[in-house]
C-alpha atoms as a PDB file:
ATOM      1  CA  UNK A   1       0.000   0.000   0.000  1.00  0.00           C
ATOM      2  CA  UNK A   2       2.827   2.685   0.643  1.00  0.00           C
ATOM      3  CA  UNK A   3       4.433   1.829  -2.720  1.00  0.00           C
ATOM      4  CA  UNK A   4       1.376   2.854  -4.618  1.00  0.00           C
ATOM      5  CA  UNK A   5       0.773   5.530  -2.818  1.00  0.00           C
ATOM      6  CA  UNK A   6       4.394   6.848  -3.492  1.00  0.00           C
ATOM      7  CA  UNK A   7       4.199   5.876  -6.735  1.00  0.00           C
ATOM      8  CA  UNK A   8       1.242   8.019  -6.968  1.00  0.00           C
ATOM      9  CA  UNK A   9       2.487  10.542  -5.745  1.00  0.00           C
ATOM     10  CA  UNK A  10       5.415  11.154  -7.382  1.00  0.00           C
ATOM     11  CA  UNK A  11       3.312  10.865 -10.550  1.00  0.00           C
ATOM     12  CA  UNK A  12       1.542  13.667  -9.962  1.00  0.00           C
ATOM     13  CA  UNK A  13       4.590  15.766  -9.156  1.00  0.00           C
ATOM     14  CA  UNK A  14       6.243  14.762 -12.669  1.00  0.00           C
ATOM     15  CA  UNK A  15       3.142  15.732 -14.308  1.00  0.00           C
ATOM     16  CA  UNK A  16       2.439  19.114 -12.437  1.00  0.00           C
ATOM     17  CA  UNK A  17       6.201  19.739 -13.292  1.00  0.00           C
ATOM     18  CA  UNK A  18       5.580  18.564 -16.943  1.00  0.00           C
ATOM     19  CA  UNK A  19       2.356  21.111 -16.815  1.00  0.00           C
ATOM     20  CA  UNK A  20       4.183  23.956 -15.456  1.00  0.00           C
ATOM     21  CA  UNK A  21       7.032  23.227 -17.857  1.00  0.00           C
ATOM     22  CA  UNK A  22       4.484  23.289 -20.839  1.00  0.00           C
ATOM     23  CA  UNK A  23       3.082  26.373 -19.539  1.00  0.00           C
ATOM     24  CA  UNK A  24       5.979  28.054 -20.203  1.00  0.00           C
ATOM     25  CA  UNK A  25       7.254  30.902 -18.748  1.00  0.00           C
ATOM     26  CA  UNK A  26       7.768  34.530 -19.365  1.00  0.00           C
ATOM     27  CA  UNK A  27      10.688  35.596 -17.372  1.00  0.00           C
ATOM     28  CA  UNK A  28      12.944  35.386 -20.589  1.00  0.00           C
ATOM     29  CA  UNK A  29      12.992  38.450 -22.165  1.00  0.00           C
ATOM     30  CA  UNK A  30      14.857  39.068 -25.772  1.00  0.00           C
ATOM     31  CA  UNK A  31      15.878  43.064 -25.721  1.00  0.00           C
ATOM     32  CA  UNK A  32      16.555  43.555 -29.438  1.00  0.00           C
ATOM     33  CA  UNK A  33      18.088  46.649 -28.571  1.00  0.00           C
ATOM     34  CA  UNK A  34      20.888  45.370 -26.748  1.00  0.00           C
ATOM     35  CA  UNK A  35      21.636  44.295 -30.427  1.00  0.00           C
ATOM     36  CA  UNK A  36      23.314  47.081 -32.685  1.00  0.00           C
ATOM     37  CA  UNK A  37      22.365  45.788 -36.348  1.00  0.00           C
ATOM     38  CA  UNK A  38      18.581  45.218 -35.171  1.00  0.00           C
ATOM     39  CA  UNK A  39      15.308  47.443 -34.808  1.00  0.00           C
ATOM     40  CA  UNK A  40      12.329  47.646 -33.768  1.00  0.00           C
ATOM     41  CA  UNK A  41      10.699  46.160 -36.995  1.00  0.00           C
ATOM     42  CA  UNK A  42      13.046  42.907 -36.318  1.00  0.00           C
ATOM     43  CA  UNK A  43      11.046  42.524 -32.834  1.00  0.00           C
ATOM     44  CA  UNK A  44       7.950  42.905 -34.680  1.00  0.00           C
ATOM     45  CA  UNK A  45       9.068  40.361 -37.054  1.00  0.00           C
ATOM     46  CA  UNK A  46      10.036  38.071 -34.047  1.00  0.00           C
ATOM     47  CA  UNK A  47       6.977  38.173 -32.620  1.00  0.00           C
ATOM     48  CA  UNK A  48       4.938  37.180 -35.576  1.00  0.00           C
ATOM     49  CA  UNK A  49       7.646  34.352 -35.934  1.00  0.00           C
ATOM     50  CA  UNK A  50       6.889  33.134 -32.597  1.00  0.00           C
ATOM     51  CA  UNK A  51       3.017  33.337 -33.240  1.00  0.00           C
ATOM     52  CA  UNK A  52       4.000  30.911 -36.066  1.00  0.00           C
ATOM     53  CA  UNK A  53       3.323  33.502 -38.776  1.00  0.00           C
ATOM     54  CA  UNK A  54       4.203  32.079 -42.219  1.00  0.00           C
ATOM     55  CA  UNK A  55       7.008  34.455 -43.500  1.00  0.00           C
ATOM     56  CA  UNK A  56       4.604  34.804 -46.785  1.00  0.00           C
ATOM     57  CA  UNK A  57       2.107  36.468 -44.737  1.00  0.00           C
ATOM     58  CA  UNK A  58       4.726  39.191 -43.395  1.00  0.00           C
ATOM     59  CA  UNK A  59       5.847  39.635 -46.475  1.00  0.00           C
ATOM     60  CA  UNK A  60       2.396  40.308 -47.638  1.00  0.00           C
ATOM     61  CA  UNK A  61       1.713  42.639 -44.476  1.00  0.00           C
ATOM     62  CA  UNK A  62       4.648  44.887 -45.199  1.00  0.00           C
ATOM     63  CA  UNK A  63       4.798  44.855 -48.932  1.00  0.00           C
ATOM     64  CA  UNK A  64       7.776  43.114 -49.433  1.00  0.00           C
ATOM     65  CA  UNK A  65       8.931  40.144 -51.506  1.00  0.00           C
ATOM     66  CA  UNK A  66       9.337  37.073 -49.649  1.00  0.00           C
ATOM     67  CA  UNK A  67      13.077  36.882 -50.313  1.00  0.00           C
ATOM     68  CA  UNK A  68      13.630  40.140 -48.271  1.00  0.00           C
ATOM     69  CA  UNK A  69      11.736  38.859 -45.518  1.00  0.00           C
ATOM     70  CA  UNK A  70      13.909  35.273 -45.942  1.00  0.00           C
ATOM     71  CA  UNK A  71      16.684  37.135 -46.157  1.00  0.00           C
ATOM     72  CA  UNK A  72      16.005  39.928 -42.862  1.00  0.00           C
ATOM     73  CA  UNK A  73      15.068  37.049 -40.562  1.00  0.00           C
ATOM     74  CA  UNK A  74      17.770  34.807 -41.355  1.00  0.00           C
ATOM     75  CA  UNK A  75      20.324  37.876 -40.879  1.00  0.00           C
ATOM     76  CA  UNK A  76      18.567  38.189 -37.305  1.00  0.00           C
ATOM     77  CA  UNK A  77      18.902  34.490 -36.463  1.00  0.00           C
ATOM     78  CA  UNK A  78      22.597  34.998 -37.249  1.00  0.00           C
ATOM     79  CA  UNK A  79      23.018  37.861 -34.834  1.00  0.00           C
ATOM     80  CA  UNK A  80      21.236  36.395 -32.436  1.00  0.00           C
ATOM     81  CA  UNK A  81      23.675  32.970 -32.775  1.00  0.00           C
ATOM     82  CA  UNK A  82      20.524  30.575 -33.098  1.00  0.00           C
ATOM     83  CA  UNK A  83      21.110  29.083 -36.622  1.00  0.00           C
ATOM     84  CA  UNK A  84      17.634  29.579 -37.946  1.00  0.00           C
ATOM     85  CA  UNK A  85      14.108  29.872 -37.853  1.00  0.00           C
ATOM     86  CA  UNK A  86      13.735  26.166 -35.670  1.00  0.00           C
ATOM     87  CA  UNK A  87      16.447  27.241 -33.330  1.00  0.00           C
ATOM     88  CA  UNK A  88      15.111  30.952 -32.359  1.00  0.00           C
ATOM     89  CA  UNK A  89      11.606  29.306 -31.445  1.00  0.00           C
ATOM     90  CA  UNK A  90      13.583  26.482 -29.488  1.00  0.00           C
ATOM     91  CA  UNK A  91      15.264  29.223 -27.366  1.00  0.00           C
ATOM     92  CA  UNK A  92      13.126  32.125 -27.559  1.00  0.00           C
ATOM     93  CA  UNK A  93       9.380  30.426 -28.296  1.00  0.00           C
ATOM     94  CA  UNK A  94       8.222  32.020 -24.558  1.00  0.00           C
ATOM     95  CA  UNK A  95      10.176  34.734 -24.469  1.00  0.00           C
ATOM     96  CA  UNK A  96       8.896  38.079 -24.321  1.00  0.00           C
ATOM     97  CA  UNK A  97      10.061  40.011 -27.406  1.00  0.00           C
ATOM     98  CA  UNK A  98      11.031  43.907 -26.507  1.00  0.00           C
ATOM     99  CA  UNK A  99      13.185  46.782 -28.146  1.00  0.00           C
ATOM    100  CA  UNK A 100      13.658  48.816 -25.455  1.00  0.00           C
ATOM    101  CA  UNK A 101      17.119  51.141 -25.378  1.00  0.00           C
END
């Protein structure tokens, strides 16, 4: 009986610490600012990134082609030394997005 009632609790720990993981949390904060080559448009771009806007549709919402947009946001991943598109949501998917001098 004490077995199964350990091994029910600790169950529900893992999975309220699973839950609380999945919430994700806020306390990251990106400050483009504290990056030179970026601007405020970049953390607008970010944002719609993390939202999992399609970089067509920002493109299409700032009258660009989608090769500039390709091009911008792949330039931004560079500065900010993730790689690409899959590692800037991997580090910064709950982050809150700022540009703030």
């Amino acid at each position: 009986d004490i077995i199964q009632i350990i091994l029910i609790t600790f169950c529900m720990i893992f999975i309220l610490y699973e839950y609380q993981k999945a919430q994700g949390s806020t306390d990251k904060v990106l400050n483009l600012a504290d990056y030179p080559e970026t601007s405020e448009r970049d953390a607008k771009w970010l944002r719609l990134v993390q939202k999992g806007v399609k970089y067509e549709a920002i493109a299409i919402d700032y009258s660009l082609t989608l090769g500039t947009v390709q091009n911008r946001l792949n330039k931004i991943y560079h500065i900010l030394e993730t790689g690409d598109r899959i590692g800037f949501l991997s580090l910064y998917s709950n982050a809150k997005i700022v540009f703030q001098k």
